[in-house]
PDB file of N, CA and C in Angstrom:
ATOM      1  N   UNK A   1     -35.643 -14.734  62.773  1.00  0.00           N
ATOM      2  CA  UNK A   1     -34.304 -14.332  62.399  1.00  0.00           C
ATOM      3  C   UNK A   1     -34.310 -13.982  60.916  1.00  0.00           C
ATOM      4  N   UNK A   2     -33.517 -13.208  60.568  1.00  0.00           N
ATOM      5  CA  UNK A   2     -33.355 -12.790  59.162  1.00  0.00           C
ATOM      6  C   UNK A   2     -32.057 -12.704  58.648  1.00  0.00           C
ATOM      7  N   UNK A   3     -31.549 -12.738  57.349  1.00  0.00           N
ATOM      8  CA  UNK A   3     -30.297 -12.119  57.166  1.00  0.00           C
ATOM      9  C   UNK A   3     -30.737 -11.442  55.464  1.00  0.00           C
ATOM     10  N   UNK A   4     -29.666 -10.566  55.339  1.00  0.00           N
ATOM     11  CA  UNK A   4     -29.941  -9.752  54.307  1.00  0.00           C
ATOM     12  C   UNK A   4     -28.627  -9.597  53.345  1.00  0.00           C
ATOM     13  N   UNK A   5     -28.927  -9.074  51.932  1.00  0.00           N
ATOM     14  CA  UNK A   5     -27.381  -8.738  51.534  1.00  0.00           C
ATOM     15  C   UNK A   5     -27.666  -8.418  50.471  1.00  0.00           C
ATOM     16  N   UNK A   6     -27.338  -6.990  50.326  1.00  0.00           N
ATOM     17  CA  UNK A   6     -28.197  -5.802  49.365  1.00  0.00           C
ATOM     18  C   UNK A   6     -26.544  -5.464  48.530  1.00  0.00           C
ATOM     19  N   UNK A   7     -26.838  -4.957  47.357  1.00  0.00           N
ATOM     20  CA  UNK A   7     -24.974  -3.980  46.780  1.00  0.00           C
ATOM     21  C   UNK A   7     -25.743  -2.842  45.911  1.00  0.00           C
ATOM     22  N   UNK A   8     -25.427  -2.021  46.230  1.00  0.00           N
ATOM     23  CA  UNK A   8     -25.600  -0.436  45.722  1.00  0.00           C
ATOM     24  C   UNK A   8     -24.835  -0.260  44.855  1.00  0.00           C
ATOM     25  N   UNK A   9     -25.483   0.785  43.701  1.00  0.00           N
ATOM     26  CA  UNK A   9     -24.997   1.075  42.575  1.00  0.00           C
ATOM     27  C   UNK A   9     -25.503   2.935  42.587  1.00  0.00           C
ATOM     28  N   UNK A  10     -24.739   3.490  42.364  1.00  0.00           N
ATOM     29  CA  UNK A  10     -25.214   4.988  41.892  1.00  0.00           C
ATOM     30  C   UNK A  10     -25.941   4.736  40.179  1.00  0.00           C
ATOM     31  N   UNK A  11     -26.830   5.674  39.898  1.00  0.00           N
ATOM     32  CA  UNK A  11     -27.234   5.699  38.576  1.00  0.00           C
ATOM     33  C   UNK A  11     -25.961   5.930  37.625  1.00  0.00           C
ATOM     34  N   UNK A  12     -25.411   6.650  37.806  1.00  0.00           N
ATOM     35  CA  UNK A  12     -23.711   7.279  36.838  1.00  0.00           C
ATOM     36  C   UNK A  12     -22.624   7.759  37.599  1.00  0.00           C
ATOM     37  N   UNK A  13     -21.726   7.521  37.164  1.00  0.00           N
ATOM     38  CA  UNK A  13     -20.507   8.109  37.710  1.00  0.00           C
ATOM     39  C   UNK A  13     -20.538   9.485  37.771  1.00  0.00           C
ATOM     40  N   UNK A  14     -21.496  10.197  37.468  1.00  0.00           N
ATOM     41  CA  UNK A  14     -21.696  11.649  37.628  1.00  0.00           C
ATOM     42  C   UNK A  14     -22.377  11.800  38.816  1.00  0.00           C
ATOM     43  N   UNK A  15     -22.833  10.864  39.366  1.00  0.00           N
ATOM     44  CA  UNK A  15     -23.752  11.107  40.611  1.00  0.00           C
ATOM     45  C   UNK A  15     -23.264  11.029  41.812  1.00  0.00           C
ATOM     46  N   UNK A  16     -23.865  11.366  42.953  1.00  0.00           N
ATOM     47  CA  UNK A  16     -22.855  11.127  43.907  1.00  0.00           C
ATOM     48  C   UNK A  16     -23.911  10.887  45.486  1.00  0.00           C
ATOM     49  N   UNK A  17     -23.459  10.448  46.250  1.00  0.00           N
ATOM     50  CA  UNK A  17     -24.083   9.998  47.779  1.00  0.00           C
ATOM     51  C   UNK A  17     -24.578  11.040  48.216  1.00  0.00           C
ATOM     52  N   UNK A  18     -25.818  11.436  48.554  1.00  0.00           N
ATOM     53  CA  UNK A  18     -27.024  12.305  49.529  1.00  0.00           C
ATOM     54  C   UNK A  18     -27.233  11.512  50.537  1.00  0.00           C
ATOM     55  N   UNK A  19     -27.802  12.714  51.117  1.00  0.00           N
ATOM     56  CA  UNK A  19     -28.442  12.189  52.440  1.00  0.00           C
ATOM     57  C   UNK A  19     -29.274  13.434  52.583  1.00  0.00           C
ATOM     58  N   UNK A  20     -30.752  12.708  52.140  1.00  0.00           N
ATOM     59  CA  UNK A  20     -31.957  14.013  52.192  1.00  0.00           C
ATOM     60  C   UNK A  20     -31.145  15.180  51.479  1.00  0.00           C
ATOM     61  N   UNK A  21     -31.851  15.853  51.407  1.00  0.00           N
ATOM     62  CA  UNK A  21     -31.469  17.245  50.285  1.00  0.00           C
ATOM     63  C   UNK A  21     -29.916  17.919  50.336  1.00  0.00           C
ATOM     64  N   UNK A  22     -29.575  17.571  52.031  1.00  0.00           N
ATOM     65  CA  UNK A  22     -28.165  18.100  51.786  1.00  0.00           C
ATOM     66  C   UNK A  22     -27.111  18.023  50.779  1.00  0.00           C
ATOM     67  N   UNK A  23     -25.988  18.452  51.538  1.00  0.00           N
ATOM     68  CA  UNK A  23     -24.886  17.975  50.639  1.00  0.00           C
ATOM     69  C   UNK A  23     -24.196  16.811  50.282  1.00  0.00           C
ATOM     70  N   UNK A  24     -23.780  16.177  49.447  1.00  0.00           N
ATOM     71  CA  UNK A  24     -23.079  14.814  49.107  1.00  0.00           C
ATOM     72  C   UNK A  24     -22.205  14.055  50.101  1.00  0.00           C
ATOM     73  N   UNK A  25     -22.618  13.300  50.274  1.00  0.00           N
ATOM     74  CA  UNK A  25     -22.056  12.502  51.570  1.00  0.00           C
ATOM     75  C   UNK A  25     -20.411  11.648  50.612  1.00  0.00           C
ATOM     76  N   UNK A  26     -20.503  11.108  49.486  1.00  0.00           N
ATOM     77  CA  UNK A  26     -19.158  11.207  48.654  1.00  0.00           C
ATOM     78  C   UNK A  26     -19.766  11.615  47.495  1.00  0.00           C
ATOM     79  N   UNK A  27     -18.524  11.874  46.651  1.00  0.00           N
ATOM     80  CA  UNK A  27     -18.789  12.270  44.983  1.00  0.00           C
ATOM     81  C   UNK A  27     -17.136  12.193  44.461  1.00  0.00           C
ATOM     82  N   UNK A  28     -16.994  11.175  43.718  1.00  0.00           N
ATOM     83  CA  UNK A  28     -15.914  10.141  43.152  1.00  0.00           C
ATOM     84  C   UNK A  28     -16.141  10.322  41.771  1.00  0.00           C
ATOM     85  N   UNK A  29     -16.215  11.728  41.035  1.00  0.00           N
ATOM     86  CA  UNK A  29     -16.109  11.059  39.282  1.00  0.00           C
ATOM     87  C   UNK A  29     -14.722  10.601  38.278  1.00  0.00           C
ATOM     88  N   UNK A  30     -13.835  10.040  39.432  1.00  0.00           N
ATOM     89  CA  UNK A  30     -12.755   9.422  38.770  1.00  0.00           C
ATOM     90  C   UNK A  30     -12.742   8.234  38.902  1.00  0.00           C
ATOM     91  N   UNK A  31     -13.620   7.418  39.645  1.00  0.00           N
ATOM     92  CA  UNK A  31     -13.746   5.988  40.064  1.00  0.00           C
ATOM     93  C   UNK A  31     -14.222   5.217  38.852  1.00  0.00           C
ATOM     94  N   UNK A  32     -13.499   4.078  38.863  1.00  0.00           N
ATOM     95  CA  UNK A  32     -13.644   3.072  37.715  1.00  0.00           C
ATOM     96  C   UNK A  32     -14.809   2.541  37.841  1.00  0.00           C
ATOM     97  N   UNK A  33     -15.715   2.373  38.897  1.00  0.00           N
ATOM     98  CA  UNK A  33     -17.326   1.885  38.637  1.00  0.00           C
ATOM     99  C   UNK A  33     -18.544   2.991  39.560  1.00  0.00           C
ATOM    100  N   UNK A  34     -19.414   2.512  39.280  1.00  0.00           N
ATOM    101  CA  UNK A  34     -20.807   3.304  40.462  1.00  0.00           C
ATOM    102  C   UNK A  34     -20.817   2.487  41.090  1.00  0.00           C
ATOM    103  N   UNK A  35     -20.234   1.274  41.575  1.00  0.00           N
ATOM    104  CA  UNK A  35     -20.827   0.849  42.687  1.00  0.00           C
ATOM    105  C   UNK A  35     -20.295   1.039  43.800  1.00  0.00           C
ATOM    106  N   UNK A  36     -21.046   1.206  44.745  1.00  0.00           N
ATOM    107  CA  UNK A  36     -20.804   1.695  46.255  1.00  0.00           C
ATOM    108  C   UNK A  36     -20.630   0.639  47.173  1.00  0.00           C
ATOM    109  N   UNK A  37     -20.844  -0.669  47.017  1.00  0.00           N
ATOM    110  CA  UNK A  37     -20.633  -1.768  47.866  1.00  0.00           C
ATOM    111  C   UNK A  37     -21.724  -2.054  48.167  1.00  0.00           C
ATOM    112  N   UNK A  38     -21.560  -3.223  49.139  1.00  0.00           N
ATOM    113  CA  UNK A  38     -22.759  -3.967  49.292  1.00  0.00           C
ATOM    114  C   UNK A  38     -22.676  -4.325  50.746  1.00  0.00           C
ATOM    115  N   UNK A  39     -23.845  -4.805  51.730  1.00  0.00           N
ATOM    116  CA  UNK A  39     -24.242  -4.119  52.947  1.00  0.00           C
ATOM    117  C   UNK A  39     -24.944  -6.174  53.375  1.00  0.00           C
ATOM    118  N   UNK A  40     -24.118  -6.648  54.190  1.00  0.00           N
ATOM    119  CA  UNK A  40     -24.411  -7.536  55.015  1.00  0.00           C
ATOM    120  C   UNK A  40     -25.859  -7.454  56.212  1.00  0.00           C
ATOM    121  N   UNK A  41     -26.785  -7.812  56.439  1.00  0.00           N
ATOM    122  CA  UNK A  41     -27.427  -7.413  58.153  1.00  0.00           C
ATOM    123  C   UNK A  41     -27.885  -8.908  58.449  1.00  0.00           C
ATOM    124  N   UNK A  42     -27.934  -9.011  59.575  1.00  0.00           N
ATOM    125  CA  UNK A  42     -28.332 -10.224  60.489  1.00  0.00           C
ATOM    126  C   UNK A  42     -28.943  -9.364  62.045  1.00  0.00           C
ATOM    127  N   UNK A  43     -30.083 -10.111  61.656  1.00  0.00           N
ATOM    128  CA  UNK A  43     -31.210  -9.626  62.962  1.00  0.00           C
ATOM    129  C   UNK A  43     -32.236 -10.772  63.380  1.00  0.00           C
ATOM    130  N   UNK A  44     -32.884 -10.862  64.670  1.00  0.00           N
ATOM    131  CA  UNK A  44     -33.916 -11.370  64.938  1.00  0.00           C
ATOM    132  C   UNK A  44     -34.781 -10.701  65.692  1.00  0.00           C
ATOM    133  N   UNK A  45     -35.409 -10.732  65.705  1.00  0.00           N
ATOM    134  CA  UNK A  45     -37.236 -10.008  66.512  1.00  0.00           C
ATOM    135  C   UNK A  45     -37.860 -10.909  67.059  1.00  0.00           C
ATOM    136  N   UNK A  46     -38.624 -10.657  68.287  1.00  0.00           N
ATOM    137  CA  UNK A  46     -39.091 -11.284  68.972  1.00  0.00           C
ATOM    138  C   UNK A  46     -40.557 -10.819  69.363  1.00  0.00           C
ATOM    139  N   UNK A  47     -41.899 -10.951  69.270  1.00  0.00           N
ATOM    140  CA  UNK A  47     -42.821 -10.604  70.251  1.00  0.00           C
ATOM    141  C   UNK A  47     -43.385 -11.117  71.348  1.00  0.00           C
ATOM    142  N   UNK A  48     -43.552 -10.082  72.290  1.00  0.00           N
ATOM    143  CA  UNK A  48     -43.653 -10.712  73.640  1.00  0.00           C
ATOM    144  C   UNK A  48     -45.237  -9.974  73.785  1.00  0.00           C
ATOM    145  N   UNK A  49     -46.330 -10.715  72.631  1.00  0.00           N
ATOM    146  CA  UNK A  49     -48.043 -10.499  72.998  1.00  0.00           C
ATOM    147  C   UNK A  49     -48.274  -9.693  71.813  1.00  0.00           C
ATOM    148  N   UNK A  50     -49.373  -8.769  72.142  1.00  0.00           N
ATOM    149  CA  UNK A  50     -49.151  -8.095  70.722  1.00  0.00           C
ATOM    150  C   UNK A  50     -49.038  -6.982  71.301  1.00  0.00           C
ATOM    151  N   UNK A  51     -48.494  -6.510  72.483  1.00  0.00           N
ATOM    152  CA  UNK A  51     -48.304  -5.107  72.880  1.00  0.00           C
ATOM    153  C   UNK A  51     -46.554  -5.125  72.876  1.00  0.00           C
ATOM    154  N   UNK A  52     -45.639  -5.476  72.454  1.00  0.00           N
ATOM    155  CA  UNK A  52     -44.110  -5.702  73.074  1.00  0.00           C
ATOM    156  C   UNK A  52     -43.571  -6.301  72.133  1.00  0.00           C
ATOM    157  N   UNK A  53     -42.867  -5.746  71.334  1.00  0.00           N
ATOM    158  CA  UNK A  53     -41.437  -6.955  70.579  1.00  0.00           C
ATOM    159  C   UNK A  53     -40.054  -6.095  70.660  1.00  0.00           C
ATOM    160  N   UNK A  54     -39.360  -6.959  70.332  1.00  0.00           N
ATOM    161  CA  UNK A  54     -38.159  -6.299  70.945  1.00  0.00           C
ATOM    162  C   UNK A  54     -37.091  -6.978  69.506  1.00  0.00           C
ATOM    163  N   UNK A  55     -35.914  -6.281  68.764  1.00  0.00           N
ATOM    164  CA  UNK A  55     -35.182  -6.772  67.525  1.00  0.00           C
ATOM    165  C   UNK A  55     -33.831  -6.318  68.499  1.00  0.00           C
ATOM    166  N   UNK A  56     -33.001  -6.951  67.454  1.00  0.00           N
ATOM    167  CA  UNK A  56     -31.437  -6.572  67.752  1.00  0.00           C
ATOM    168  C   UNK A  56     -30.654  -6.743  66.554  1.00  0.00           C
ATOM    169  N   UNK A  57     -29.138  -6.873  65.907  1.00  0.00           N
ATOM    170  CA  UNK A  57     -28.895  -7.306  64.986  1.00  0.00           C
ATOM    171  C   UNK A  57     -27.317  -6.244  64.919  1.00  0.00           C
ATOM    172  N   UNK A  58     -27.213  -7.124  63.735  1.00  0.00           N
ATOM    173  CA  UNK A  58     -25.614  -6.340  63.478  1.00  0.00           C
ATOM    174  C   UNK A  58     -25.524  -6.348  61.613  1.00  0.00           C
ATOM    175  N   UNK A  59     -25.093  -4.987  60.946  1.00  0.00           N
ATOM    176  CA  UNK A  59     -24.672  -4.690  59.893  1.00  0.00           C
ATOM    177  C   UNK A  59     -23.168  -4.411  59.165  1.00  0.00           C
ATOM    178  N   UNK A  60     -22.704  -4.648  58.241  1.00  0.00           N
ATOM    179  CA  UNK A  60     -21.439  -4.396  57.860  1.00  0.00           C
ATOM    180  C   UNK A  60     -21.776  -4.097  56.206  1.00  0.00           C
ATOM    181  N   UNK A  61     -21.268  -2.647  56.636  1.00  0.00           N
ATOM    182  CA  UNK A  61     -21.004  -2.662  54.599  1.00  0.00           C
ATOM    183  C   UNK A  61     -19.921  -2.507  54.185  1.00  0.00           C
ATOM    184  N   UNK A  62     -19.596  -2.883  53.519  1.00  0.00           N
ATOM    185  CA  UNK A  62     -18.292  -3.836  52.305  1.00  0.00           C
ATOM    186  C   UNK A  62     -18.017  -2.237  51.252  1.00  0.00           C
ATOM    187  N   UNK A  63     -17.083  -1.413  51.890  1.00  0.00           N
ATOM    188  CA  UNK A  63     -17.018  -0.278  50.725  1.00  0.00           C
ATOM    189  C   UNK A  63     -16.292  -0.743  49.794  1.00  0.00           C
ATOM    190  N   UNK A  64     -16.757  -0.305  48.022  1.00  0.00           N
ATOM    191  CA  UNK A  64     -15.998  -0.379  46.429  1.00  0.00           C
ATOM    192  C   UNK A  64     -15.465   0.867  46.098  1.00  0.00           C
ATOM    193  N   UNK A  65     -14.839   0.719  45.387  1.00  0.00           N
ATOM    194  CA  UNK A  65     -13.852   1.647  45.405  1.00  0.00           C
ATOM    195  C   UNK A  65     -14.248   2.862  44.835  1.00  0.00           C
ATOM    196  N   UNK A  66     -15.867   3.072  44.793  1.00  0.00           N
ATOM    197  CA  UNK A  66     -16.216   4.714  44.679  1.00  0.00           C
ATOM    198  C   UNK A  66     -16.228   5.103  45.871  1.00  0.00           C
ATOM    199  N   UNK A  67     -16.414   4.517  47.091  1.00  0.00           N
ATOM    200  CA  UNK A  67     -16.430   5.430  48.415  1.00  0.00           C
ATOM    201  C   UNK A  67     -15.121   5.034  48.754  1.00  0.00           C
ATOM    202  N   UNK A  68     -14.340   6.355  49.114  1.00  0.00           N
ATOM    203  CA  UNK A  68     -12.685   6.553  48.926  1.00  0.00           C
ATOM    204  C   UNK A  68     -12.801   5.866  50.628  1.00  0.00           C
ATOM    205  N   UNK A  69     -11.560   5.406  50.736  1.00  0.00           N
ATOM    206  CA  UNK A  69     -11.435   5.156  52.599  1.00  0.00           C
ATOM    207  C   UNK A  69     -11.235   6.087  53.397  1.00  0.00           C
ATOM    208  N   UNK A  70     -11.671   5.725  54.485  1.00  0.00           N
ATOM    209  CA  UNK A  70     -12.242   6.678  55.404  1.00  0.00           C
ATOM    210  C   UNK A  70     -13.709   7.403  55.410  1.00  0.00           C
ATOM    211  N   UNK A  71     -14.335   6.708  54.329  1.00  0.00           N
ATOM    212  CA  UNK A  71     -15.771   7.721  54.363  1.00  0.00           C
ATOM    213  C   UNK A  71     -16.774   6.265  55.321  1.00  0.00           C
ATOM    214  N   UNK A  72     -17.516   7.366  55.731  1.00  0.00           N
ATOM    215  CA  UNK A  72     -17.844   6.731  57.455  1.00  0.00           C
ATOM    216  C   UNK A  72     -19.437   6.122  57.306  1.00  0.00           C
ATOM    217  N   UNK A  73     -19.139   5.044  56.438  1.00  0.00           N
ATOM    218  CA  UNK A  73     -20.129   3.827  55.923  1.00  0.00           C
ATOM    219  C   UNK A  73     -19.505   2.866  56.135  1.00  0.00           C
ATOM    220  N   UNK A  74     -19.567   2.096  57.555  1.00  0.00           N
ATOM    221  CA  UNK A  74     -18.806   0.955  58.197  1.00  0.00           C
ATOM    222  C   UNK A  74     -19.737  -0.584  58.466  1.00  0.00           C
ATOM    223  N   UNK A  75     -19.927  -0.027  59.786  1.00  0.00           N
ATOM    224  CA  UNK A  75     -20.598  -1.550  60.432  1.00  0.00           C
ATOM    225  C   UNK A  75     -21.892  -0.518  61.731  1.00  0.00           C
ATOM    226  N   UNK A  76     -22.746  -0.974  61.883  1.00  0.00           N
ATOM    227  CA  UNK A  76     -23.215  -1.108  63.346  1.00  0.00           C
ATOM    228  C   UNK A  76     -24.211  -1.863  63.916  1.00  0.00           C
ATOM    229  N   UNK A  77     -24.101  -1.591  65.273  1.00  0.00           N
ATOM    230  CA  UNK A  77     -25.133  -3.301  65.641  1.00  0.00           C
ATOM    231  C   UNK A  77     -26.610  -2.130  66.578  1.00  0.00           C
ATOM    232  N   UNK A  78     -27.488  -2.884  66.312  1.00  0.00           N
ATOM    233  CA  UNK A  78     -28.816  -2.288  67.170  1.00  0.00           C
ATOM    234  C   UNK A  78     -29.408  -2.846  68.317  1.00  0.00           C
ATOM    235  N   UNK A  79     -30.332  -2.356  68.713  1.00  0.00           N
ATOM    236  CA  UNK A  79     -30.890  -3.111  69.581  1.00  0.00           C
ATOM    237  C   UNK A  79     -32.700  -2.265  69.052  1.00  0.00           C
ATOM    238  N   UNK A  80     -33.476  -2.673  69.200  1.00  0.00           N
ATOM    239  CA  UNK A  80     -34.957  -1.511  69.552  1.00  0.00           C
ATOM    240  C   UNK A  80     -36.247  -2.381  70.068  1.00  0.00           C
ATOM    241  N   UNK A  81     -37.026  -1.617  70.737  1.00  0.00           N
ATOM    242  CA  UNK A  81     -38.265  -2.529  71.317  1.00  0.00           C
ATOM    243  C   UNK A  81     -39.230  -1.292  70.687  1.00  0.00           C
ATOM    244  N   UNK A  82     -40.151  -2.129  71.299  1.00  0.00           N
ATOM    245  CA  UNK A  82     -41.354  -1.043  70.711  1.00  0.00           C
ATOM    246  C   UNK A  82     -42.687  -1.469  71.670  1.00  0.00           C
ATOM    247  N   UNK A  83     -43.480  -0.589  72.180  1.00  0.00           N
ATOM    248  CA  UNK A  83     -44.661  -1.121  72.920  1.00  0.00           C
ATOM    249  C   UNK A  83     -45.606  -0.376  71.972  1.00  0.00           C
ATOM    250  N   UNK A  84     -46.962  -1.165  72.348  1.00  0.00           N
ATOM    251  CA  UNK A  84     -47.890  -0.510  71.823  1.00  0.00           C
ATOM    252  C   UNK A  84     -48.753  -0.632  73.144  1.00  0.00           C
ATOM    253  N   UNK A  85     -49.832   0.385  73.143  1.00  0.00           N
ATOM    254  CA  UNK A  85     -50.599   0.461  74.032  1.00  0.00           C
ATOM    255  C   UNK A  85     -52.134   0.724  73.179  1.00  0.00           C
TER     256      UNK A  85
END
């Protein structure tokens, strides 16, 4: 089992949220700080041999008031396995 709890900061208030080369996912240069919030996760993993493990888990990030509301950095939960052969 694991748990995690990370808080993001942009380099400057001039900067703004990417995603790979595209375009800015937000860009806030009126916001009173760079920080973007900070990101909860809780997971556990399991292996079943060394060919089979299987994780699950759930995330929530905590938006600050550079990502305006409504920008679609929320919560979600996983599941993934993986075989090897």
């Amino acid at each position: 089992m694991t748990a995690e709890f990370h808080i993001y900061w942009l380099a400057s208030l001039k900067d703004g949220v990417y995603v790979d080369e595209g375009p800015f996912l937000a860009f806030n240069p009126d916001a009173g700080s760079s920080r973007l919030g900070s990101r909860l996760l809780a997971g556990a993993q399991r292996n079943f041999g060394p060919h089979f493990e299987t994780a699950f888990g759930y995330a929530k990030f905590f938006r600050a008031d550079y990502l305006k509301p409504g920008t679609a950095l929320s919560h979600n939960a996983f599941i993934s396995w993986t075989a090897r052969l």
